[in-house]
Structure formats: structure tokens, C-alpha cells
Protein backbone atom coordinates (compact mmCIF):
# COMPACT_ATOMS: atom_id res chain seq x y z
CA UNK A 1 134.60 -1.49 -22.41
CA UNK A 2 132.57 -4.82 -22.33
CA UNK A 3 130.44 -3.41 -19.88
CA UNK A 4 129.23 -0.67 -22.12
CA UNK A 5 128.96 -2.70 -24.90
CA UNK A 6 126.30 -4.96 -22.74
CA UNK A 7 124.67 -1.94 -21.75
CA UNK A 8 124.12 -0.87 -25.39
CA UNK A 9 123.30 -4.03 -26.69
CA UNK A 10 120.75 -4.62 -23.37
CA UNK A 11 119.42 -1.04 -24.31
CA UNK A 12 119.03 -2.09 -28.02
CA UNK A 13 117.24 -5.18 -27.32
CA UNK A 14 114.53 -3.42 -25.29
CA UNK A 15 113.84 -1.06 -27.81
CA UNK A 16 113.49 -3.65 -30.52
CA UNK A 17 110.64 -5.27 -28.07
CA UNK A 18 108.73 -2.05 -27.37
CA UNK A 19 108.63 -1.62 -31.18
CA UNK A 20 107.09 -5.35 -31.99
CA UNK A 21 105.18 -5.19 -28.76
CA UNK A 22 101.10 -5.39 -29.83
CA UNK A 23 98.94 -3.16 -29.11
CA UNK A 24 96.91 -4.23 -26.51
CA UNK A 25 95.08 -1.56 -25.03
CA UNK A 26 91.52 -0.94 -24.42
CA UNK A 27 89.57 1.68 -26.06
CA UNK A 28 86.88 1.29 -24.16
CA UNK A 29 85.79 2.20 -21.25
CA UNK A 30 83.26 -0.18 -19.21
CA UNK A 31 80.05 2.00 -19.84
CA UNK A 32 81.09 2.52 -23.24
CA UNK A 33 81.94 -1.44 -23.60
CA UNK A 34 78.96 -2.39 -21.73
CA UNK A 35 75.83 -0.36 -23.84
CA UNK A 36 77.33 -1.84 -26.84
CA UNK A 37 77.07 -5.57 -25.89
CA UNK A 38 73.61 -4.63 -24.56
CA UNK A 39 72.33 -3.46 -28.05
CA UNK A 40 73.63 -6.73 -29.72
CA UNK A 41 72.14 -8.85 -27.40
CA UNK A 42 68.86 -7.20 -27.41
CA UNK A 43 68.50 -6.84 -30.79
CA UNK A 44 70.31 -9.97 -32.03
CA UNK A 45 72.71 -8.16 -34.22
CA UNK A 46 75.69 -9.68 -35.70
CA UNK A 47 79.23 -8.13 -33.52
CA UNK A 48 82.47 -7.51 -34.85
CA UNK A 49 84.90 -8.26 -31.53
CA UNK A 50 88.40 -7.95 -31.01
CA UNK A 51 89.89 -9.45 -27.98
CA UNK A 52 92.94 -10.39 -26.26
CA UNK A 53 93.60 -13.64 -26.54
CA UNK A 54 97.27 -15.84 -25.50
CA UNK A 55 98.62 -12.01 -25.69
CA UNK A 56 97.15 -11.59 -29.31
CA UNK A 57 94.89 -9.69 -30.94
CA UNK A 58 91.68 -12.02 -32.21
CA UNK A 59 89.05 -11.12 -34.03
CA UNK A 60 85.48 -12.84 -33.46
CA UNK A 61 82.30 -12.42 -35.34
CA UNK A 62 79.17 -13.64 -33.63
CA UNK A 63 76.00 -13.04 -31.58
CA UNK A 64 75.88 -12.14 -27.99
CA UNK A 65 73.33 -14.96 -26.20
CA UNK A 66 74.66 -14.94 -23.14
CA UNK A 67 75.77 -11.14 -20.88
CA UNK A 68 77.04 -10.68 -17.86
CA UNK A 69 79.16 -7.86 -16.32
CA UNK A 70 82.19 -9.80 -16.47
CA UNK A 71 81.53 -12.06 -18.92
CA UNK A 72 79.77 -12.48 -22.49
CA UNK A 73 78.94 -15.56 -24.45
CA UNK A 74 79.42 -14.94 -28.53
CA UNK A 75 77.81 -17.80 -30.82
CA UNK A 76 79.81 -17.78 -33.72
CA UNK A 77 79.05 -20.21 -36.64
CA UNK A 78 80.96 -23.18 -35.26
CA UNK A 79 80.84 -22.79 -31.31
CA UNK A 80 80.03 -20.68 -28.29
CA UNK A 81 82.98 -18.31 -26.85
CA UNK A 82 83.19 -17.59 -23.51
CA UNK A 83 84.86 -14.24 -23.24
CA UNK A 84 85.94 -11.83 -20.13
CA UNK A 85 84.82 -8.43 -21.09
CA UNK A 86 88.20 -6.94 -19.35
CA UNK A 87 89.59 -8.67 -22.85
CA UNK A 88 87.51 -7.16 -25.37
CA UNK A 89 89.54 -4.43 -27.17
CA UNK A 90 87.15 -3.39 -29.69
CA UNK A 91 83.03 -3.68 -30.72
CA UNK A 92 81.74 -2.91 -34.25
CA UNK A 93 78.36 -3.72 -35.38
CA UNK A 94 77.78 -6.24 -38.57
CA UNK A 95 80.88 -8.25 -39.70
CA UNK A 96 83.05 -9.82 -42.08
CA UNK A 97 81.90 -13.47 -43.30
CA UNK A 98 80.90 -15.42 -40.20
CA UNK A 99 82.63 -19.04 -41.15
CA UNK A 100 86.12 -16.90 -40.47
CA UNK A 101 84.80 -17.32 -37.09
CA UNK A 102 88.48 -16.39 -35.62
CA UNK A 103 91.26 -14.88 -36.99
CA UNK A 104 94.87 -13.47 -35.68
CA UNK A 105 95.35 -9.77 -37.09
């Protein structure tokens, strides 16, 4: 009888962690990911990001000076972020108020 009681309780804690488990997951795709970033850079526009971050979600609000493939530079209104593209999660145009330059969600 221990045994199934270890089971269940085993069993109970995993489902517990799937349910408080973030949301991590990309929406997307490379292309997709890719012509956004481009438009911000060329035209300067203020970005909206949402990365991964320590296993968080972030959110950043900046300029894109710097694009790469694999990597993009945001200047936010205290500092320059280096980010890997593979870790941003979402792009919207415009933003919230710039000095909340980074914020958990």
C-alpha cells in the first residue's frame, strides 16, 4: 500500500507542475519572426518584445539597432539588450511606456 500511495502522490506532483509550467512556446516561425524585426529596424519603430529569459517570460520595449539572423540588439531607454532571436516569443509594433524597460508577466 505505500507503494501506491508514492505512485499517486508522484503522479499528483507532476500534474501540479504541468499546470504552473509557463508558457514558453514560440508563435513564430523564423520568416514570420524575421520580416518583423526587419520593419522595425528599417523604419526605426518602437517594438513590443517578449522573450524568454532565466525560463521567464520578459517583456522589452525598444528599438532594433543592431540585426542579425541569430541575434538582435534592442536599445531600450536605459541600455542595449543583446537578445537570441530563438528566445523571442512574441513582436508587436509601438509599446507601453519605454522607462518600464523590462518587466516579468
Amino acid at each position: 500500500m505505500k507503494w501506491m500511495g508514492f505512485f499517486l502522490s508522484e503522479h499528483t506532483n507532476s500534474l501540479h507542475e504541468d499546470k504552473t509550467k509557463e508558457n514558453l512556446t514560440n508563435h513564430l516561425d523564423d520568416l514570420e519572426k524575421f520580416t518583423l524585426l526587419n520593419q522595425l529596424y528599417l523604419g526605426q519603430l518602437l517594438g513590443n518584445f517578449q522573450i524568454k529569459a532565466q525560463g521567464r517570460r520578459c517583456r522589452i520595449n525598444g528599438y532594433v539597432v543592431d540585426l542579425d539572423f541569430d541575434q538582435v540588439t534592442i536599445k531600450s531607454f536605459k541600455q542595449y539588450k543583446g537578445i537570441r532571436t530563438k528566445d523571442i516569443l512574441e513582436i508587436s509594433f509601438g509599446g507601453e511606456n519605454i522607462d518600464e524597460e523590462e518587466r516579468n508577466l
